[in-house]
PDB file of N, CA and C in Angstrom:
ATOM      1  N   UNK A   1       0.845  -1.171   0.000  1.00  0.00           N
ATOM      2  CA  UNK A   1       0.000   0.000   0.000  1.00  0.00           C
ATOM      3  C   UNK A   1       0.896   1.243   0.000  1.00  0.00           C
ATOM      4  N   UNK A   2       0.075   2.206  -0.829  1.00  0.00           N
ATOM      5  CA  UNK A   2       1.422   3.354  -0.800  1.00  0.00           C
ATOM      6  C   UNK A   2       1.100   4.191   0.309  1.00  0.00           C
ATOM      7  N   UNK A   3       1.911   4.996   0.735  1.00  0.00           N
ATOM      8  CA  UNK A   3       1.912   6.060   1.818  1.00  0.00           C
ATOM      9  C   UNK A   3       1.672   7.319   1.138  1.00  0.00           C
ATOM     10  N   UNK A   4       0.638   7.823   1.588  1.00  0.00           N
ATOM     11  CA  UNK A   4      -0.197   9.493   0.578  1.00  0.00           C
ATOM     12  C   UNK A   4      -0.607  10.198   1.806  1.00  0.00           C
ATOM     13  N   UNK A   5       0.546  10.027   2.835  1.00  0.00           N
ATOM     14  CA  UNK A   5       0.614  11.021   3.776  1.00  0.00           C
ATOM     15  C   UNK A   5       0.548  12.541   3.174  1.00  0.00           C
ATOM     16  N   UNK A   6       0.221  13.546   3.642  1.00  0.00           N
ATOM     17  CA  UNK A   6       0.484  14.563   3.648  1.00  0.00           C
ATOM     18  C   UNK A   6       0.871  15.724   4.897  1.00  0.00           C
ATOM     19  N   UNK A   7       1.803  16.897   4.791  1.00  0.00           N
ATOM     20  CA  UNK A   7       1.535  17.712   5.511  1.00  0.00           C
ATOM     21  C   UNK A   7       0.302  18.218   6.005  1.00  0.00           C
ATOM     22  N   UNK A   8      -0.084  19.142   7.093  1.00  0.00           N
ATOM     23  CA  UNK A   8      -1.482  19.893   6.650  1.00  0.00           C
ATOM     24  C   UNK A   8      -1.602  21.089   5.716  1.00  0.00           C
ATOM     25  N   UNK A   9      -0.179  21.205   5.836  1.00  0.00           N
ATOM     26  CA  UNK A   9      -0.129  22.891   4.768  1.00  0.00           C
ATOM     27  C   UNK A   9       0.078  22.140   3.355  1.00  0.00           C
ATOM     28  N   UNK A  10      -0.022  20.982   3.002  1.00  0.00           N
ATOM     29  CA  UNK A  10      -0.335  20.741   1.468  1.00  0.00           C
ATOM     30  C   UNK A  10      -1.706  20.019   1.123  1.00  0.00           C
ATOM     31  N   UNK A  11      -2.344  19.784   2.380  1.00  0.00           N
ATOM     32  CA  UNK A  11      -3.695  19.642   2.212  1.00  0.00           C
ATOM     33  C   UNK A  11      -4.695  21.374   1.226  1.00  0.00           C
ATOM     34  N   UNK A  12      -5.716  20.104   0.348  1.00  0.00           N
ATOM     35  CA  UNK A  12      -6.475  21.277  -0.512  1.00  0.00           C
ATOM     36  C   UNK A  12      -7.031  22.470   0.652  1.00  0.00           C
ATOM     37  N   UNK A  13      -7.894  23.940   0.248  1.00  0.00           N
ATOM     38  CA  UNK A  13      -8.374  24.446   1.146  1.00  0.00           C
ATOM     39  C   UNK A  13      -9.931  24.355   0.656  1.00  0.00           C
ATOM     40  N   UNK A  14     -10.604  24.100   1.569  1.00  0.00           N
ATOM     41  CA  UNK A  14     -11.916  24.044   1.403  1.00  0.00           C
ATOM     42  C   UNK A  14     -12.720  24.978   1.248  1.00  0.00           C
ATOM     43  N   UNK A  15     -13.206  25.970   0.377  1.00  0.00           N
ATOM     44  CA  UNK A  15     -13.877  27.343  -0.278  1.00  0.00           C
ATOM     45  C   UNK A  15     -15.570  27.842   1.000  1.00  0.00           C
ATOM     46  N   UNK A  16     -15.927  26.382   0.896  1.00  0.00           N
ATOM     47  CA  UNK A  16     -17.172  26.604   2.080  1.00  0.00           C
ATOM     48  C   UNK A  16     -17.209  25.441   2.878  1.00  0.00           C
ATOM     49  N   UNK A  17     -18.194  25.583   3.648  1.00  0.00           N
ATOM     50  CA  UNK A  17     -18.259  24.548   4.666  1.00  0.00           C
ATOM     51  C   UNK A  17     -19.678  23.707   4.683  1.00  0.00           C
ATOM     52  N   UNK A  18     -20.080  22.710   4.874  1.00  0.00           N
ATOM     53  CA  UNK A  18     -21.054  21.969   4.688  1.00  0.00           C
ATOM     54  C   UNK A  18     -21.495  21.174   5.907  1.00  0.00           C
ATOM     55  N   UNK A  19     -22.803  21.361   6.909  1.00  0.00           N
ATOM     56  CA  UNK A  19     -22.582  20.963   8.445  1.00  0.00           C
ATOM     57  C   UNK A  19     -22.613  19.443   8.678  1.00  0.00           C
ATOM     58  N   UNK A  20     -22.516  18.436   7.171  1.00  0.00           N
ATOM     59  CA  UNK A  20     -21.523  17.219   7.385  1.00  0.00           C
ATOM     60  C   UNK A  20     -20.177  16.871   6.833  1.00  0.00           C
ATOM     61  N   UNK A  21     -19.359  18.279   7.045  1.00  0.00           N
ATOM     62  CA  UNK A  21     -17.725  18.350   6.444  1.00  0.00           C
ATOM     63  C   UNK A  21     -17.396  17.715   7.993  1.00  0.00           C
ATOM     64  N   UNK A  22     -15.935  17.060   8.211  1.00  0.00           N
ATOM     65  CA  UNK A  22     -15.567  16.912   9.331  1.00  0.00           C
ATOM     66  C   UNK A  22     -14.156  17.593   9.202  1.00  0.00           C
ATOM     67  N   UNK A  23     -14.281  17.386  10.577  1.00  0.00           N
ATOM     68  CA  UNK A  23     -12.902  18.419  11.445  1.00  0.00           C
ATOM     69  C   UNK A  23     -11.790  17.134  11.962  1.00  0.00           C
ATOM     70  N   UNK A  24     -10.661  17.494  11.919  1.00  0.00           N
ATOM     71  CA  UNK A  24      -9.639  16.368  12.322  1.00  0.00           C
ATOM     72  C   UNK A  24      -9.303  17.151  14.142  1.00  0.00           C
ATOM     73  N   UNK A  25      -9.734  15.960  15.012  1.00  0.00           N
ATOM     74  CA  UNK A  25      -9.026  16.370  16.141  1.00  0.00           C
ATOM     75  C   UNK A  25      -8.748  15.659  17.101  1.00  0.00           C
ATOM     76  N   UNK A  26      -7.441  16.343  17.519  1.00  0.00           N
ATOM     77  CA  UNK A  26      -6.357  15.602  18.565  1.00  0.00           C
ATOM     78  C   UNK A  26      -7.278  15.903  20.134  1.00  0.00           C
ATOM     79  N   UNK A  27      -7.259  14.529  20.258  1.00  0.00           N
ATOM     80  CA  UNK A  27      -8.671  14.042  21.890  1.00  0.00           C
ATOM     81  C   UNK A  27      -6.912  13.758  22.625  1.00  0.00           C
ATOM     82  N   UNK A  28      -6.973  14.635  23.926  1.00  0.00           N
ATOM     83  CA  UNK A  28      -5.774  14.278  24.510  1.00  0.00           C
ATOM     84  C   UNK A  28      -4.360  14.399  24.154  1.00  0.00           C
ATOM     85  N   UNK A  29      -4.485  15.780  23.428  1.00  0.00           N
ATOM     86  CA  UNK A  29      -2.483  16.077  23.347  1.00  0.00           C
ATOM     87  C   UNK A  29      -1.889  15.831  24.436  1.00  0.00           C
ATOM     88  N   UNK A  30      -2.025  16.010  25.131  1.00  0.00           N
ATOM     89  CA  UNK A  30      -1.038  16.101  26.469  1.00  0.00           C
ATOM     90  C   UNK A  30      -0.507  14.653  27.361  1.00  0.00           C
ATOM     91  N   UNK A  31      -0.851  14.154  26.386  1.00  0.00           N
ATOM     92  CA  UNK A  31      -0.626  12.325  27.207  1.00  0.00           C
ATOM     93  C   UNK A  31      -0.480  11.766  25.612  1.00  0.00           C
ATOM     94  N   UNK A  32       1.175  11.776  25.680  1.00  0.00           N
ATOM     95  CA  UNK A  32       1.780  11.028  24.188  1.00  0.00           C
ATOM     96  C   UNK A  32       1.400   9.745  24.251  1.00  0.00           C
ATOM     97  N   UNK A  33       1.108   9.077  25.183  1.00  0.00           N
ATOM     98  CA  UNK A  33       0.750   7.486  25.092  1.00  0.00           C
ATOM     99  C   UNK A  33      -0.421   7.329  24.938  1.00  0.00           C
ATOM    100  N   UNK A  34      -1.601   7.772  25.043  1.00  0.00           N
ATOM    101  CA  UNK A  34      -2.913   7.568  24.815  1.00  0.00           C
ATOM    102  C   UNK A  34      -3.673   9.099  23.826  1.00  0.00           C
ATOM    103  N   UNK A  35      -2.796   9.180  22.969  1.00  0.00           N
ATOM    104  CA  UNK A  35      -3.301  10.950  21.929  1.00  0.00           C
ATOM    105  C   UNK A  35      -3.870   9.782  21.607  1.00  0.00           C
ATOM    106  N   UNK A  36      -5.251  10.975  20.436  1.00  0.00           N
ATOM    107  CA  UNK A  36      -6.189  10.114  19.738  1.00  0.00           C
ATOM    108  C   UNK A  36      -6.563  11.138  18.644  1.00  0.00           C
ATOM    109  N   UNK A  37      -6.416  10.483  17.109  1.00  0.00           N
ATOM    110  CA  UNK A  37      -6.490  11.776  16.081  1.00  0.00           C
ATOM    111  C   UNK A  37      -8.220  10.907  15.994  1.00  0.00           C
ATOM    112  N   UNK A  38      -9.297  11.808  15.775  1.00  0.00           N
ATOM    113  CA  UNK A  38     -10.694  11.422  15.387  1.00  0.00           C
ATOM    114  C   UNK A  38     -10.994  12.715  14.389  1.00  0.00           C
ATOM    115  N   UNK A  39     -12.048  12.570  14.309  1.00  0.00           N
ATOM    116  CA  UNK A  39     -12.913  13.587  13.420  1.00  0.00           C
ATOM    117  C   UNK A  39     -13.826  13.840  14.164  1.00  0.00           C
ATOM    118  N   UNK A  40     -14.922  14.792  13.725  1.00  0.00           N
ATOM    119  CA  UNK A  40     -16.326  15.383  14.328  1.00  0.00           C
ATOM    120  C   UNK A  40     -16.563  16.152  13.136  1.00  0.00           C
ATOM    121  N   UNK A  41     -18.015  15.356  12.992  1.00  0.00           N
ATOM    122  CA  UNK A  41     -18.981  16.429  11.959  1.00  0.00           C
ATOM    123  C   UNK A  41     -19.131  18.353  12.299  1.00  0.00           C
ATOM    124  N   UNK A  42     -18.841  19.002  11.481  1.00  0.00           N
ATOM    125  CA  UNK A  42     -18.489  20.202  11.437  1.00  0.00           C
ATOM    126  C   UNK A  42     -20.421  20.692  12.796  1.00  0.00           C
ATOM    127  N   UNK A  43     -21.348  19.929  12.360  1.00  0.00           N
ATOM    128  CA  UNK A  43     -22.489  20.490  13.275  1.00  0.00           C
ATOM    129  C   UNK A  43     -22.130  20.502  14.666  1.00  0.00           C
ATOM    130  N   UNK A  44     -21.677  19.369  14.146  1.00  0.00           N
ATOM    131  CA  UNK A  44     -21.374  18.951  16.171  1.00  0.00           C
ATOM    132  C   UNK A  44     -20.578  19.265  16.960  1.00  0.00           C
ATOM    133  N   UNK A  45     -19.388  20.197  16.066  1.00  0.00           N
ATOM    134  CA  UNK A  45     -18.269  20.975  16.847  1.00  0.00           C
ATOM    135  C   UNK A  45     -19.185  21.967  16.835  1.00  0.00           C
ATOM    136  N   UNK A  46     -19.785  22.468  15.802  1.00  0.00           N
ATOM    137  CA  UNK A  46     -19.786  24.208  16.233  1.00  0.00           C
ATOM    138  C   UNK A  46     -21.365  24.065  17.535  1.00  0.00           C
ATOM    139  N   UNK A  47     -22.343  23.165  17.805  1.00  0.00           N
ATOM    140  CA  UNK A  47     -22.901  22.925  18.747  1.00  0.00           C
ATOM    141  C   UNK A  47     -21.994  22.836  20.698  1.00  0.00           C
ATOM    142  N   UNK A  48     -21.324  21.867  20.085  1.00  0.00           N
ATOM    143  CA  UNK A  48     -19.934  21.575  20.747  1.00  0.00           C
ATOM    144  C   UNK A  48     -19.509  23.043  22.271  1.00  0.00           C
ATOM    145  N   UNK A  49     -19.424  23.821  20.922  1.00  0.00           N
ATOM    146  CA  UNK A  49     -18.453  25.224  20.654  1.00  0.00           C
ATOM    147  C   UNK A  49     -19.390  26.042  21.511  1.00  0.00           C
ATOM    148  N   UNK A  50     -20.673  26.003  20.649  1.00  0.00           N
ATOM    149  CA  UNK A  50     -22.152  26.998  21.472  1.00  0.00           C
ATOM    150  C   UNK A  50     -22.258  26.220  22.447  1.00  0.00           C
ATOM    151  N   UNK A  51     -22.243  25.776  22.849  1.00  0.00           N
ATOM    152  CA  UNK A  51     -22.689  25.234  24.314  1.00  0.00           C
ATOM    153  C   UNK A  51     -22.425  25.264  25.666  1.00  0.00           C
ATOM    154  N   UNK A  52     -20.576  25.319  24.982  1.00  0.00           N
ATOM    155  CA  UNK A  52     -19.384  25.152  26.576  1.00  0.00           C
ATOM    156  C   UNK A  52     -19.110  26.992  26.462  1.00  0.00           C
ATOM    157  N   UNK A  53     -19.646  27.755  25.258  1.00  0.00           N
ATOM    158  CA  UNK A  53     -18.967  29.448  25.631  1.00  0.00           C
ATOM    159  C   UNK A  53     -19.916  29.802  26.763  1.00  0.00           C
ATOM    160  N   UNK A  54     -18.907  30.622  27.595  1.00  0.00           N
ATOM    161  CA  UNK A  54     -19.456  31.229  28.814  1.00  0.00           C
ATOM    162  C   UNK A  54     -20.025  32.633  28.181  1.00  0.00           C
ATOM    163  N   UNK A  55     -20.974  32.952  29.312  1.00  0.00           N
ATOM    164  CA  UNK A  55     -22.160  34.265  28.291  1.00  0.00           C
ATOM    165  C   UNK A  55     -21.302  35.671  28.350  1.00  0.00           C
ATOM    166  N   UNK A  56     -21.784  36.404  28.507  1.00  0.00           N
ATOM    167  CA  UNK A  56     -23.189  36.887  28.808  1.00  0.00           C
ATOM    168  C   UNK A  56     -23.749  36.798  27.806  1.00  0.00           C
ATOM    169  N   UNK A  57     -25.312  35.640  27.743  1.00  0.00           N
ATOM    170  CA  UNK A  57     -26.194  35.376  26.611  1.00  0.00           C
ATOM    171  C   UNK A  57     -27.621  36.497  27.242  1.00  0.00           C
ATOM    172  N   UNK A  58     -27.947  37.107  25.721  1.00  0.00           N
ATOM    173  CA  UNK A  58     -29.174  37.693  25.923  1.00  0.00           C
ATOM    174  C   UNK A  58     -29.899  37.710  24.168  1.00  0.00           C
ATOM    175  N   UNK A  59     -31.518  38.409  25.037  1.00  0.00           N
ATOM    176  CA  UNK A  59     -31.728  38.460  23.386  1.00  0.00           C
ATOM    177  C   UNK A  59     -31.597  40.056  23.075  1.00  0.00           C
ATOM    178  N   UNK A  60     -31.256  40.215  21.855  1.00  0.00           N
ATOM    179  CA  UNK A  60     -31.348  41.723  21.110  1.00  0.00           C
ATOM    180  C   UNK A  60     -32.289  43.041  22.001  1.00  0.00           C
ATOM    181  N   UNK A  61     -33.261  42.740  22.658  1.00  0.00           N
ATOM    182  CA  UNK A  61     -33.975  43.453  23.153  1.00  0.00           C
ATOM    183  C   UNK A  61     -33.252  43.867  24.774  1.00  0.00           C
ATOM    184  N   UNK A  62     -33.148  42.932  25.718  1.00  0.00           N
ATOM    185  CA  UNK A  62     -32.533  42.819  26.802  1.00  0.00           C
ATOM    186  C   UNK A  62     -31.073  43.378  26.643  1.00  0.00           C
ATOM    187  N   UNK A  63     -30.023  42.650  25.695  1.00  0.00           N
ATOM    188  CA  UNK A  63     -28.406  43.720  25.528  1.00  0.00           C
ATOM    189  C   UNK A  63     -29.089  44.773  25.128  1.00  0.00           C
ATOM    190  N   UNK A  64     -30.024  45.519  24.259  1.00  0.00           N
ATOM    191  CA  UNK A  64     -29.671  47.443  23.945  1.00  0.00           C
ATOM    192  C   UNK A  64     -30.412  47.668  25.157  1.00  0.00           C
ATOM    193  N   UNK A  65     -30.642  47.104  26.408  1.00  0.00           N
ATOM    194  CA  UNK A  65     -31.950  48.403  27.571  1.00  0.00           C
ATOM    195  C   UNK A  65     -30.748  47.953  28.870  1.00  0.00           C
ATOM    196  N   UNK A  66     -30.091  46.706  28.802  1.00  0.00           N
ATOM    197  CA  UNK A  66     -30.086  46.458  30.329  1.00  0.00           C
ATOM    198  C   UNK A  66     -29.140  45.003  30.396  1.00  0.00           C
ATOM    199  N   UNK A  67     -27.697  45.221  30.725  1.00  0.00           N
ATOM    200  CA  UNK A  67     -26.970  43.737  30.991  1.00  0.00           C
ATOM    201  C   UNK A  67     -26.255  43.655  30.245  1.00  0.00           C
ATOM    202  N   UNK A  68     -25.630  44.349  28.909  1.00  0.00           N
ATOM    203  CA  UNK A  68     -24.563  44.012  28.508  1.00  0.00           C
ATOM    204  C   UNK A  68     -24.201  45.501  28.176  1.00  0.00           C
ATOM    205  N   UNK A  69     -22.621  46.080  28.435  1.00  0.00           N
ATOM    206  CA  UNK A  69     -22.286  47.178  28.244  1.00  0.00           C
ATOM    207  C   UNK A  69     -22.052  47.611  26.574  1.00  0.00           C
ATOM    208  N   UNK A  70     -22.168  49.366  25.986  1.00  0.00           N
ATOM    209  CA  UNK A  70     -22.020  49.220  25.241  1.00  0.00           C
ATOM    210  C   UNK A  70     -20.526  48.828  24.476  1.00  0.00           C
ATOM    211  N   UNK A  71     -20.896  48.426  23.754  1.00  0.00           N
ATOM    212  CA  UNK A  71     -19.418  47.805  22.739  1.00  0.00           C
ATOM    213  C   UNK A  71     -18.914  46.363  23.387  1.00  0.00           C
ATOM    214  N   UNK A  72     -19.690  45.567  24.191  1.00  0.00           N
ATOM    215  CA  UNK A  72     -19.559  44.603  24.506  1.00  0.00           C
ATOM    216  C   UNK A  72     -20.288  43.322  23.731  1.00  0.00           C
ATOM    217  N   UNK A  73     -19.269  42.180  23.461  1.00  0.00           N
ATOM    218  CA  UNK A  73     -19.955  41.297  22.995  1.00  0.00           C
ATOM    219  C   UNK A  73     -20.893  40.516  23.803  1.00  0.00           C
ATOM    220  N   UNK A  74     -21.899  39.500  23.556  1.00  0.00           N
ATOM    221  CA  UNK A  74     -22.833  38.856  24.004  1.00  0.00           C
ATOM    222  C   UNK A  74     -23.091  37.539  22.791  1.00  0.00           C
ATOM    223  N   UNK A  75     -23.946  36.791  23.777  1.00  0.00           N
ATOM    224  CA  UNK A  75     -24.112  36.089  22.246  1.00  0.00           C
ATOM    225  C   UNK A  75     -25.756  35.833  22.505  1.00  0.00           C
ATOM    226  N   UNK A  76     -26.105  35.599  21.103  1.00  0.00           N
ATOM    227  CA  UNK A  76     -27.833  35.362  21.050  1.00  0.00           C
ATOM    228  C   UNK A  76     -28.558  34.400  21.413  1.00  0.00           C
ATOM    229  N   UNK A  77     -29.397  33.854  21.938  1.00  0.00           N
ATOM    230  CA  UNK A  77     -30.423  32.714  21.792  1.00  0.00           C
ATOM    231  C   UNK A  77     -29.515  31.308  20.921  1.00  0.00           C
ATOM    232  N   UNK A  78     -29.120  31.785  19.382  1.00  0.00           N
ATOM    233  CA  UNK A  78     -28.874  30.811  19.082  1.00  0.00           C
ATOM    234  C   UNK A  78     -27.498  30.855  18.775  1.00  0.00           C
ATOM    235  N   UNK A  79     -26.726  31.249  19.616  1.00  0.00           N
ATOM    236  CA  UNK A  79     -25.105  31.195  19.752  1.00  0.00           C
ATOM    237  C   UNK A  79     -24.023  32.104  18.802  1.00  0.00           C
ATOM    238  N   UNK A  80     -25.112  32.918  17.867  1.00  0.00           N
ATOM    239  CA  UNK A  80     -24.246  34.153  17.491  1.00  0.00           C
ATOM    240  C   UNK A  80     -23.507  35.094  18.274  1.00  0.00           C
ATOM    241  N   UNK A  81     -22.383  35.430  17.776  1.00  0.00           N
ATOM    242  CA  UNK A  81     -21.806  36.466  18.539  1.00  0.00           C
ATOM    243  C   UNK A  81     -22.198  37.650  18.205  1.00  0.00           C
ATOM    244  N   UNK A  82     -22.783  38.607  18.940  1.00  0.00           N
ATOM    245  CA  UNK A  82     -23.419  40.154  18.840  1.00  0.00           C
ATOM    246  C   UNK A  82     -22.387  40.643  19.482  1.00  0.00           C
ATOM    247  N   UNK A  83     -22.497  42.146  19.349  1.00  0.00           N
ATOM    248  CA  UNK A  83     -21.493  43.057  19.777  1.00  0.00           C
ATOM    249  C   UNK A  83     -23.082  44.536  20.141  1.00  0.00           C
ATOM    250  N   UNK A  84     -22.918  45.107  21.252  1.00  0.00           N
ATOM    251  CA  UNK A  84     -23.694  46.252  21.234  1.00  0.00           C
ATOM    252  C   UNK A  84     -23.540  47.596  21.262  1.00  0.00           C
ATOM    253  N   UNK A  85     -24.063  48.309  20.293  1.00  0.00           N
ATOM    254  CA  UNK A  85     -23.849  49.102  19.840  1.00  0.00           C
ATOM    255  C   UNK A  85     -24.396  50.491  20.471  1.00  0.00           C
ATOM    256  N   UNK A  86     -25.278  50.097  20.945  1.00  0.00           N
ATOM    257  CA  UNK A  86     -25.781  51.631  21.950  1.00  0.00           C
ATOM    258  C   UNK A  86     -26.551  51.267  22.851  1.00  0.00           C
TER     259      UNK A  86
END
C-alpha cells in the first residue's frame, strides 16, 4: 500500500463549509501514550463550541436596555456572537 501522507499545509483548502464536512481532532495532546487523532462532523463541533462558551447570553432586546455594556460582545439565543452598539 502506498503512503499518501500529507503535511497539513499541502492539504487542498476548502472554499465553504457543509454541516456534514468533518474536522480532524487531537482528543488528549497532552498524554503522548494515549493521543487520539478522530474527526467530528463540522455540526457537532460548532454545537460543541455553542454550548461550553461562557455568556453573557441575551436576546437583542434585553443587551440594547439592560446587561450588557455598550461595545460589549454577548451572544444570542442561538449562539451568534453580537457586539452592542448603543
Amino acid at each position: 500500500m502506498a503512503n499518501n501522507s500529507k503535511r497539513t499545509s499541502q492539504l487542498g483548502i476548502a472554499p465553504t463549509l457543509q454541516s456534514n464536512d468533518r474536522i480532524v481532532v487531537l482528543t488528549n495532546p497532552a498524554n503522548t501514550t494515549i493521543a487520539n487523532t478522530q474527526t467530528i462532523v463540522l455540526s457537532n463541533f460548532w454545537n460543541a463550541i455553542a454550548n461550553n462558551l461562557p455568556g453573557p447570553y441575551a436576546n437583542d432586546s434585553v443587551a440594547n436596555t439592560n446587561g450588557i455594556a455598550v461595545k460589549n460582545l454577548y451572544f444570542d439565543v442561538n449562539g451568534f456572537i453580537r457586539i452592542r452598539m448603543s
